[in-house]
N, C-alpha and C. Protein backbone atom coordinates (compact mmCIF):
# COMPACT_ATOMS: atom_id res chain seq x y z
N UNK A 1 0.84 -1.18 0.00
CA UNK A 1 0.00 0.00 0.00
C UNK A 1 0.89 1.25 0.00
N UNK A 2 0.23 1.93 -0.63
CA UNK A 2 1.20 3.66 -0.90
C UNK A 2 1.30 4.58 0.05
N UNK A 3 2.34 4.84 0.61
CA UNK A 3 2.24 5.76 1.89
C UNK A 3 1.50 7.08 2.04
N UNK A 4 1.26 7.94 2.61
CA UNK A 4 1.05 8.91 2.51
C UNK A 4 2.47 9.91 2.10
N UNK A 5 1.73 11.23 1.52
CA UNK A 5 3.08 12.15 1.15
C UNK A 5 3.44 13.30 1.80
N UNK A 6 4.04 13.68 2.06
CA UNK A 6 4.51 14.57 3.12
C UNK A 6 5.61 15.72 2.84
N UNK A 7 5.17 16.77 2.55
CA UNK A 7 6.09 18.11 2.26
C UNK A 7 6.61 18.86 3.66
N UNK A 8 8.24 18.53 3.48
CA UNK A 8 8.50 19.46 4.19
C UNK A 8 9.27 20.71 4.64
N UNK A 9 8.57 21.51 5.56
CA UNK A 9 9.02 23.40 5.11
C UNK A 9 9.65 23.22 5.97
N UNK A 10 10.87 24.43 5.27
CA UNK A 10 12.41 24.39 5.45
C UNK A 10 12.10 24.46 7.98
N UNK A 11 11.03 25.16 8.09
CA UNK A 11 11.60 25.07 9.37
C UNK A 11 11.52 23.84 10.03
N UNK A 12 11.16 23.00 9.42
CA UNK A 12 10.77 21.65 9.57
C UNK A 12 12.18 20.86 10.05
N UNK A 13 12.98 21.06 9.32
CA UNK A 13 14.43 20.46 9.33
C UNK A 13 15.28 21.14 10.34
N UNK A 14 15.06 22.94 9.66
CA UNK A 14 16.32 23.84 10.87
C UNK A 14 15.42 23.41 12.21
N UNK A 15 14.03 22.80 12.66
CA UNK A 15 13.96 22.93 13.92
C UNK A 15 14.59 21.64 14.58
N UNK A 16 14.80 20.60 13.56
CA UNK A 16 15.15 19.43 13.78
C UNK A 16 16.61 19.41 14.32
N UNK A 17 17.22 20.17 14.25
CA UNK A 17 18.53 20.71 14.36
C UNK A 17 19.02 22.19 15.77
N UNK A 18 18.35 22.41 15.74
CA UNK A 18 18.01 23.61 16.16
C UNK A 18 18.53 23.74 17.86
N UNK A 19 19.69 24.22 17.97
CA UNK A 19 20.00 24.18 19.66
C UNK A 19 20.00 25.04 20.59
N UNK A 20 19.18 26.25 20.75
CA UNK A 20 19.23 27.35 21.44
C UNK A 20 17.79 26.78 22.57
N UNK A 21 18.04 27.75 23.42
CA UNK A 21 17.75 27.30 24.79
C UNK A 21 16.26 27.91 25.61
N UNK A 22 15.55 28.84 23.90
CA UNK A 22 14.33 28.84 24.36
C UNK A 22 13.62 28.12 25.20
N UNK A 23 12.90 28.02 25.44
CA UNK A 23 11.48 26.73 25.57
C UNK A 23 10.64 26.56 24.84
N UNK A 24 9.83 27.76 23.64
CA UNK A 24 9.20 27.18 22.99
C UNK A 24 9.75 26.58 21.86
N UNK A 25 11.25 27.07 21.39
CA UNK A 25 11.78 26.24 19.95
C UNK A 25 12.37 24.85 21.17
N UNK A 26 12.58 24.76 22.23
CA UNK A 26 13.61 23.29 22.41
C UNK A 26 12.17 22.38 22.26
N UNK A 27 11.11 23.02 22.78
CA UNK A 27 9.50 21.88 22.63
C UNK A 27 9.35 22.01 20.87
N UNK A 28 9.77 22.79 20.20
CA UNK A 28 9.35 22.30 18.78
C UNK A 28 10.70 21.09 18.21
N UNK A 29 11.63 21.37 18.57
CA UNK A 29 12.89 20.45 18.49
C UNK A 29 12.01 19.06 18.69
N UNK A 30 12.20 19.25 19.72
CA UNK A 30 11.70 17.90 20.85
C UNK A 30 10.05 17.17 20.17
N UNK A 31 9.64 18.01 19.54
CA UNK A 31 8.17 17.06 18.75
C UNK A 31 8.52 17.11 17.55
N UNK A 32 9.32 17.69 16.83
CA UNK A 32 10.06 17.44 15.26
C UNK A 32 10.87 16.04 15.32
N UNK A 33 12.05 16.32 16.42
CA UNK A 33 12.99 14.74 16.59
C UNK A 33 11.95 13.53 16.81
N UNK A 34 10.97 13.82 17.78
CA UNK A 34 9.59 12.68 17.69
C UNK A 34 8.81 12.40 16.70
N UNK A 35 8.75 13.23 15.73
CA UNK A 35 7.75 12.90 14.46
C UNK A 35 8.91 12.39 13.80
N UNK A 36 9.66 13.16 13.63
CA UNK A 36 10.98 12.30 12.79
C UNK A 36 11.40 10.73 12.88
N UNK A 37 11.98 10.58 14.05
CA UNK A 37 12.43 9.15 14.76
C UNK A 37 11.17 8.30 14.87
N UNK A 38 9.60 8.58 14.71
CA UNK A 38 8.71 7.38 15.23
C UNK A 38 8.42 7.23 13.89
N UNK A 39 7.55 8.79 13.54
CA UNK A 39 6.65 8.77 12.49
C UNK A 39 6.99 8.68 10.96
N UNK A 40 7.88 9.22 10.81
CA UNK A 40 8.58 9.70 9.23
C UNK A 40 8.62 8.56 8.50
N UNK A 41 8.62 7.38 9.28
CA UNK A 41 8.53 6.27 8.18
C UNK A 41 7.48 5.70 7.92
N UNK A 42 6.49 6.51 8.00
CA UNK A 42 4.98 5.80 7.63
C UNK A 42 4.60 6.54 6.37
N UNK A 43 5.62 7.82 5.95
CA UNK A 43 5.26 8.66 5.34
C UNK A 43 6.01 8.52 3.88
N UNK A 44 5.79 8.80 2.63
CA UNK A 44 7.12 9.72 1.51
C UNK A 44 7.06 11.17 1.85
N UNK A 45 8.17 11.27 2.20
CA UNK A 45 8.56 12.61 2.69
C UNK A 45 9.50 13.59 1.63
N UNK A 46 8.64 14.46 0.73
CA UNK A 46 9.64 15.49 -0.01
C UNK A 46 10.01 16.86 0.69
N UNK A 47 11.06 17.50 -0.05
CA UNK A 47 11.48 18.81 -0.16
C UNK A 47 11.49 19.46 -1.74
N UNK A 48 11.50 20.92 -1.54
CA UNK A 48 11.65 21.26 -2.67
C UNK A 48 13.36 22.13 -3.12
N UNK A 49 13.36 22.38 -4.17
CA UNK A 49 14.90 23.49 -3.60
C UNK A 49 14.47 24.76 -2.68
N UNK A 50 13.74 25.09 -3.39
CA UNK A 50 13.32 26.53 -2.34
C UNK A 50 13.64 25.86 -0.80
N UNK A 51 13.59 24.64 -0.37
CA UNK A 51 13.88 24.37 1.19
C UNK A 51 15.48 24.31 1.03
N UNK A 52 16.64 23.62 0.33
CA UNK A 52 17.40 23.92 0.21
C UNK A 52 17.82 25.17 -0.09
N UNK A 53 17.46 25.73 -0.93
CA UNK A 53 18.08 27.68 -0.82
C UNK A 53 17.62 28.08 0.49
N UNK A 54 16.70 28.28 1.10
CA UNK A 54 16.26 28.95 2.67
C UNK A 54 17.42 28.32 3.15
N UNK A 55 17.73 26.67 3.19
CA UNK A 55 18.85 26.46 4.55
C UNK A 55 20.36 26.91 3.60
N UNK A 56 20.58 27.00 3.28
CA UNK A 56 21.84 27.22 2.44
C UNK A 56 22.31 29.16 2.66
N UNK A 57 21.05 29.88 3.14
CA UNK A 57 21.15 31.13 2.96
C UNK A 57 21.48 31.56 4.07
N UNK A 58 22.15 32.41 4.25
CA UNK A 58 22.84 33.28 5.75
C UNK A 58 23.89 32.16 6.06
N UNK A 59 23.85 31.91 7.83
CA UNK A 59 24.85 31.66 8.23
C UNK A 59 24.23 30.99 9.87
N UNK A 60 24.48 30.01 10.04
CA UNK A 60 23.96 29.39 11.06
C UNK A 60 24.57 28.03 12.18
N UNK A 61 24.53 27.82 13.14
CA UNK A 61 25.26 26.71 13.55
C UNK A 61 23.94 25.51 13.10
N UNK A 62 24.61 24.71 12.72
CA UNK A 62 23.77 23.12 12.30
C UNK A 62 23.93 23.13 10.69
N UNK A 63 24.13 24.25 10.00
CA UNK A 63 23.79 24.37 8.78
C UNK A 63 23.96 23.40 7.66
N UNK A 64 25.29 22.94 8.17
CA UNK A 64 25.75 22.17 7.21
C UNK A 64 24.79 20.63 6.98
N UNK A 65 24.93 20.58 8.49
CA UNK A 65 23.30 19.00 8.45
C UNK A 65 22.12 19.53 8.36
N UNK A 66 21.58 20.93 8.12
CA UNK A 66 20.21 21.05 7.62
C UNK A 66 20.58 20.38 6.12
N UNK A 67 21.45 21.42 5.79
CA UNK A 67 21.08 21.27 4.23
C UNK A 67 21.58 19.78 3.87
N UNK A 68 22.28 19.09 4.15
CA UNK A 68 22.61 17.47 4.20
C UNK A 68 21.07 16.73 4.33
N UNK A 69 20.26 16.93 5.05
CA UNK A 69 19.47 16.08 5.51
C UNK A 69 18.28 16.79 4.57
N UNK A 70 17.87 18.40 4.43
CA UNK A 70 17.43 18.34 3.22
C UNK A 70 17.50 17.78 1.75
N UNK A 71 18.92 17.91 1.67
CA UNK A 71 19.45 17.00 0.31
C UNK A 71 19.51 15.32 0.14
N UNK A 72 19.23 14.90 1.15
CA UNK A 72 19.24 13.49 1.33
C UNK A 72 17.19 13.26 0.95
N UNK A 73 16.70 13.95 1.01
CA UNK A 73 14.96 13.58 0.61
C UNK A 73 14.99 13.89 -1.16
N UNK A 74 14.29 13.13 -1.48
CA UNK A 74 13.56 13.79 -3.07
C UNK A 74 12.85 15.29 -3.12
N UNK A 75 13.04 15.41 -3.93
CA UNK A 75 12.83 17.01 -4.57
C UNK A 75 11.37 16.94 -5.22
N UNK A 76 10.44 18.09 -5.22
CA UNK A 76 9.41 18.51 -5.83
C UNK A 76 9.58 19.61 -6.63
N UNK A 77 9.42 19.27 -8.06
CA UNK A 77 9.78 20.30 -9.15
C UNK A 77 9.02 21.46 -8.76
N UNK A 78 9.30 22.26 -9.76
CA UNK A 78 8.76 23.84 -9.74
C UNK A 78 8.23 23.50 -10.97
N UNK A 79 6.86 23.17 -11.35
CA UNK A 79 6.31 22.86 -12.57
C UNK A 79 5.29 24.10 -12.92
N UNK A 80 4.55 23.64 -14.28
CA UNK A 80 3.66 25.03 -14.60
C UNK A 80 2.63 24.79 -13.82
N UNK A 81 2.16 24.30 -13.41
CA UNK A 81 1.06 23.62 -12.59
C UNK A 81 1.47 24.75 -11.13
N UNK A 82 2.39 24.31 -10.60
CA UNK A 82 2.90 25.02 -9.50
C UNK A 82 3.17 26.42 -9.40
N UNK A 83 3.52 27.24 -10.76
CA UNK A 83 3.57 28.40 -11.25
C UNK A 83 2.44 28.90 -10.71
N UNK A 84 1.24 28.15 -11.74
CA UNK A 84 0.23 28.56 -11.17
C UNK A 84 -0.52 28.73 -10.25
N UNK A 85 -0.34 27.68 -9.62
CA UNK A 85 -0.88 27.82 -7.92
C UNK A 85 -0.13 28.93 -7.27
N UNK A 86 1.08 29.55 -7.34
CA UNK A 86 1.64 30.69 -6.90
C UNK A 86 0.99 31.92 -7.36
N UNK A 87 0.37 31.84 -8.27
CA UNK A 87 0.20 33.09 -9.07
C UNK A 87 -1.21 33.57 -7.90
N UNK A 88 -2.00 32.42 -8.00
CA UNK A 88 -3.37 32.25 -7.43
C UNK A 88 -2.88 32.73 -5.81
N UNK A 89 -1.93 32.01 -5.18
CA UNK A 89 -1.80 32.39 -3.71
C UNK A 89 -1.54 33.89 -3.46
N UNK A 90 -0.50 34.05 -4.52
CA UNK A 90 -0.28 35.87 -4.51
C UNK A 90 -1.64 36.77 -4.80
N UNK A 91 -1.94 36.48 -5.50
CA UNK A 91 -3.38 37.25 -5.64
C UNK A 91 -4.10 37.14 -4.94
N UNK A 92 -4.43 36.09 -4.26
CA UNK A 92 -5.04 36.48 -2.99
C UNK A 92 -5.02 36.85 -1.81
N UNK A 93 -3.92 36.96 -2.04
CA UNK A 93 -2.61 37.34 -0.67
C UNK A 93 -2.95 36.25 0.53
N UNK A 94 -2.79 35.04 -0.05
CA UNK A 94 -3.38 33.99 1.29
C UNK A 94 -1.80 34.13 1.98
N UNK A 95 -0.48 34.11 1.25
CA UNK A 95 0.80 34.10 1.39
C UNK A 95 1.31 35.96 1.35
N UNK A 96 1.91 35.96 2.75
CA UNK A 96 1.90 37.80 2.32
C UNK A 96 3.65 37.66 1.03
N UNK A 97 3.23 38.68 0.41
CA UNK A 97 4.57 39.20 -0.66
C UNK A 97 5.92 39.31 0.17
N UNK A 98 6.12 39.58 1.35
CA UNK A 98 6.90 39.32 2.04
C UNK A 98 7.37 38.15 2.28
N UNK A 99 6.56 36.92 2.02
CA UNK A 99 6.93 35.58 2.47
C UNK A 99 7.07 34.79 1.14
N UNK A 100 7.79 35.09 0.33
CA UNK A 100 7.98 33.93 -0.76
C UNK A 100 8.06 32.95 -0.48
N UNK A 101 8.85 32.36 0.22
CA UNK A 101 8.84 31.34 0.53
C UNK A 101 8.54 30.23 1.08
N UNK A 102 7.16 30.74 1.95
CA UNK A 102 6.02 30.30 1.84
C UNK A 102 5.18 29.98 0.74
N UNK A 103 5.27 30.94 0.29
CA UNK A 103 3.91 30.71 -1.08
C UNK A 103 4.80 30.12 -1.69
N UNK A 104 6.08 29.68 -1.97
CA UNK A 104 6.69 28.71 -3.05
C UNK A 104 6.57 27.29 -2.39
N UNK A 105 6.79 27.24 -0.86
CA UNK A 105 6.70 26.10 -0.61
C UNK A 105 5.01 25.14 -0.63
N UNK A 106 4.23 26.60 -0.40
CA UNK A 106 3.17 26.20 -0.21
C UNK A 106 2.33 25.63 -1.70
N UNK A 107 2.77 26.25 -3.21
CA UNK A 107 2.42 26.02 -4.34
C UNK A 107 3.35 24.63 -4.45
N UNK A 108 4.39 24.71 -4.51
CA UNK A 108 4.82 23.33 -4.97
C UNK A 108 4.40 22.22 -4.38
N UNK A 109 3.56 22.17 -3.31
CA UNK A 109 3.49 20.87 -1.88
C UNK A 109 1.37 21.22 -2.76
N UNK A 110 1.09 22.17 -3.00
CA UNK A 110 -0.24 21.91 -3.79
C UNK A 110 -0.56 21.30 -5.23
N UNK A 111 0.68 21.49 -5.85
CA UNK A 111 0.60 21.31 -7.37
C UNK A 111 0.95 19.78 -7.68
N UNK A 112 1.68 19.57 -6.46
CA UNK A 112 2.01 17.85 -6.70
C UNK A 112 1.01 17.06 -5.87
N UNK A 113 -0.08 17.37 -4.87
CA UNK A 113 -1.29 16.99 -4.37
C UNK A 113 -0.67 16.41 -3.78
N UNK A 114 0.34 16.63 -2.47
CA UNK A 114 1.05 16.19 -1.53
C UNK A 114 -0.43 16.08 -0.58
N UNK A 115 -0.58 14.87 0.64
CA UNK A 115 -1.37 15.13 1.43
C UNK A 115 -1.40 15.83 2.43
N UNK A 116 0.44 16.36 2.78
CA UNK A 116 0.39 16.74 4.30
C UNK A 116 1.63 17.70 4.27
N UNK A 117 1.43 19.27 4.16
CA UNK A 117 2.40 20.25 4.13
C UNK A 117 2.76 20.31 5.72
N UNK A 118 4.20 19.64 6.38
CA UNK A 118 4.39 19.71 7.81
C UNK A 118 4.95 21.35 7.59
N UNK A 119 4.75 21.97 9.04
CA UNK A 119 5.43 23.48 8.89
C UNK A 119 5.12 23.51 10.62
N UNK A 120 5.87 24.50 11.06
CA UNK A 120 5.96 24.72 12.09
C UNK A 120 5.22 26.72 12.14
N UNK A 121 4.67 26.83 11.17
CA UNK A 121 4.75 27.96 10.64
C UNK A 121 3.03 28.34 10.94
N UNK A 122 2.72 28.93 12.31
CA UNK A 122 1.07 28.79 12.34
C UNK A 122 0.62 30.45 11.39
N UNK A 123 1.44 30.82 11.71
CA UNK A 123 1.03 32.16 11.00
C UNK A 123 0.37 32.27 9.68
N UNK A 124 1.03 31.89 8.51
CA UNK A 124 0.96 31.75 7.23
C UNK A 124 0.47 30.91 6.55
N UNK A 125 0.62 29.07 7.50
CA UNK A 125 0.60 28.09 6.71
C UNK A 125 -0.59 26.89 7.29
N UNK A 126 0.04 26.70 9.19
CA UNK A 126 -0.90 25.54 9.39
C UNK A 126 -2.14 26.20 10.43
N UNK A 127 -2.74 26.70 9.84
CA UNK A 127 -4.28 27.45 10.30
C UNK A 127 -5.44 27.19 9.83
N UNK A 128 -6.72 27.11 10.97
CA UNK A 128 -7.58 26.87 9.64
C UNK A 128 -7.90 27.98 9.19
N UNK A 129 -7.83 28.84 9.15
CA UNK A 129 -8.05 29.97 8.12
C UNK A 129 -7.75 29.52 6.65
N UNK A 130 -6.00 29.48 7.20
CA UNK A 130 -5.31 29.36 5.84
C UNK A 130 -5.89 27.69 5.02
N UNK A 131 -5.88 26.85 5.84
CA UNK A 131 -6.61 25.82 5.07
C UNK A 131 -7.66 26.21 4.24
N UNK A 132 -8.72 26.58 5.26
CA UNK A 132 -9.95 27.21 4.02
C UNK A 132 -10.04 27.76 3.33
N UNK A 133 -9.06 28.97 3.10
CA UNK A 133 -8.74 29.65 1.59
C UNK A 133 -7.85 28.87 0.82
N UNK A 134 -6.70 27.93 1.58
CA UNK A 134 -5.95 26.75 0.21
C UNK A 134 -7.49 26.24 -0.55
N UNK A 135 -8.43 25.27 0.19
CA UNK A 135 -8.82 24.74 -0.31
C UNK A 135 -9.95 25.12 -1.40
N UNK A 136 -10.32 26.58 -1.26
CA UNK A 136 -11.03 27.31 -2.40
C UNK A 136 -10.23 27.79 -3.09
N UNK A 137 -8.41 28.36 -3.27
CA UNK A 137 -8.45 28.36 -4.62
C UNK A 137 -8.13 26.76 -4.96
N UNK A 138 -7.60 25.80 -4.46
CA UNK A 138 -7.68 24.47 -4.95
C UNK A 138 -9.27 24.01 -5.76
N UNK A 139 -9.68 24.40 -5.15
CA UNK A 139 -11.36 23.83 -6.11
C UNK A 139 -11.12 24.49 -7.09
N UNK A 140 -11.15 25.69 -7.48
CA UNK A 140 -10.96 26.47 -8.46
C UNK A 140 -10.17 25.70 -9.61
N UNK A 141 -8.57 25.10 -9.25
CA UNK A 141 -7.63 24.56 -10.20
C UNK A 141 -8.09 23.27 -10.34
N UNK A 142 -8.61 22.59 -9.39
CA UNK A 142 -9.56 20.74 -9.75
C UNK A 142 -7.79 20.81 -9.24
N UNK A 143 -7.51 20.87 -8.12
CA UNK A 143 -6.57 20.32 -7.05
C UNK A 143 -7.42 20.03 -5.50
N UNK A 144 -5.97 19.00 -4.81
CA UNK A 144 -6.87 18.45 -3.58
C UNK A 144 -5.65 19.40 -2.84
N UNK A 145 -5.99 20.26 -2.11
CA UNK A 145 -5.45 20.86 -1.32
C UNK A 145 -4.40 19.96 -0.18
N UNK A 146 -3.10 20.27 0.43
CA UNK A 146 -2.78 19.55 1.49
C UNK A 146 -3.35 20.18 2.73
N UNK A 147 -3.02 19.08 3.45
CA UNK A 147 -3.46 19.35 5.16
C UNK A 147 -2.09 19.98 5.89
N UNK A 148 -2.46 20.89 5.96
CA UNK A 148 -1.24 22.45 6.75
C UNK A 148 -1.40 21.86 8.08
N UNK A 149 0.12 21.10 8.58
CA UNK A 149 -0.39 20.65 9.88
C UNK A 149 1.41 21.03 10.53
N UNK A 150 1.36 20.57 11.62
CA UNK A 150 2.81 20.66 12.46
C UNK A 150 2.96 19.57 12.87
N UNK A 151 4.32 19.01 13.71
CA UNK A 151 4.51 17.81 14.00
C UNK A 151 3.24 17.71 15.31
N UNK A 152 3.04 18.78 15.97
CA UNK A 152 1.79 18.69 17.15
C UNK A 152 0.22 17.87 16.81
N UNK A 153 0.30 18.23 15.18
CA UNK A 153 -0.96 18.34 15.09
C UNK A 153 -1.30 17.03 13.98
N UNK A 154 0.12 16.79 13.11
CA UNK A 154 -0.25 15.89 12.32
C UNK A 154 -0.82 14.37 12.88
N UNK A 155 -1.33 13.30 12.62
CA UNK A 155 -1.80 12.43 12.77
C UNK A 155 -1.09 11.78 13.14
N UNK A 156 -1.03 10.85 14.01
CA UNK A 156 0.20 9.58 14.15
C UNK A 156 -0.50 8.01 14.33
N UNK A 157 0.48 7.52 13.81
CA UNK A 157 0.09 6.31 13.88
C UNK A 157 0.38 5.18 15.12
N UNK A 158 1.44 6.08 16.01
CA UNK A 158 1.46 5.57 17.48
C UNK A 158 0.39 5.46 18.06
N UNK A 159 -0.44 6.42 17.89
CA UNK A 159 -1.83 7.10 18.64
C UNK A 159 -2.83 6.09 18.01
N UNK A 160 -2.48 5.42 17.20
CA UNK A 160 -3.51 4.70 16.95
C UNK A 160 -5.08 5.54 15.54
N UNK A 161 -4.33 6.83 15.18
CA UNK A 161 -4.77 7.27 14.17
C UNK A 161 -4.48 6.91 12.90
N UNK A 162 -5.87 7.14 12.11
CA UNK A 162 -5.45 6.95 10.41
C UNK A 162 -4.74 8.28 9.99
N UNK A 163 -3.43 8.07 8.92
CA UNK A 163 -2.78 8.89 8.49
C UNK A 163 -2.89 9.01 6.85
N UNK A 164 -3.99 7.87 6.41
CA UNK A 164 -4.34 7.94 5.08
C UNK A 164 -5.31 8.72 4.94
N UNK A 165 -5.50 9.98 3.55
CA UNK A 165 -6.57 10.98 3.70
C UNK A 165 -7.60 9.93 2.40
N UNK A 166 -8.82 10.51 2.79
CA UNK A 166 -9.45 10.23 2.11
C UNK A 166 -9.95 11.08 0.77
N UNK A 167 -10.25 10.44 -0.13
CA UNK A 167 -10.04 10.77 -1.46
C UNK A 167 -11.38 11.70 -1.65
């Protein structure tokens, strides 16, 4: 049986990595390394480059194993399909113009009908707000929108939840 698919945004990885002494990033660490180490293998798990350029950019301690461990997953093209879904997110400003890289991650993880965009990102990405406007312009293109979730929120199969979406 075919796994489920799983896109994931670049903070997905730097949190996986991530060693400063907050409390709320060491608790996102700490449920990223747990979705990672239990869950990740129930899943196909992509990246796109846009997640490699974000970790590759500036200057950071871990950097070198973000972008390693990004580069170690399969890649999701930048297709016309995906073009388009960007064009649509900008215009509606579901993604602010400030955040490209959101709306790139968020078009490419729509255009390939990924089921499950992980992000740590509640602002922009895993809300239901933002779900309910993905999924109207998705009707619009005859796309199935993904489920904008975090390692908190996604489904697990420890728990004894289904992680297959329904069609």
């Amino acid at each position: 049986m075919k796994k489920p698919t799983i896109y994931l945004d670049t903070n997905i990885i730097s949190a996986y990595w991530h060693e400063g002494g907050d409390l709320t990033v060491a608790a996102r660490r700490l449920h990223t390394k747990e979705w990672w180490n239990v869950e990740r293998r129930h899943f196909t798990a992509f990246v796109s480059v846009t997640t490699i350029n974000e970790l590759q950019a500036g200057r950071f301690r871990r950097q070198a194993e973000c972008v390693k461990m990004a580069r170690s997953l399969p890649r999701l093209a930048m297709t016309r399909k995906a073009k388009e879904v960007l064009e649509k997110l900008l215009e509606s400003r579901l993604i602010p113009e400030t955040k490209p890289g959101d709306a790139l991650q968020m078009a490419v993880s729509t255009a390939h009908e990924v089921d499950y965009l992980l992000t740590w990102n509640y602002a922009h990405l895993a809300n239901p707000i933002a779900q309910a406007r993905l999924e109207a312009i998705c009707g619009g293109l005859d796309l199935r929108a993904p489920l904008l979730v975090s390692p908190e929120t996604i489904p697990q199969v420890r728990f004894g939840q289904d992680i297959r979406r329904r069609s």
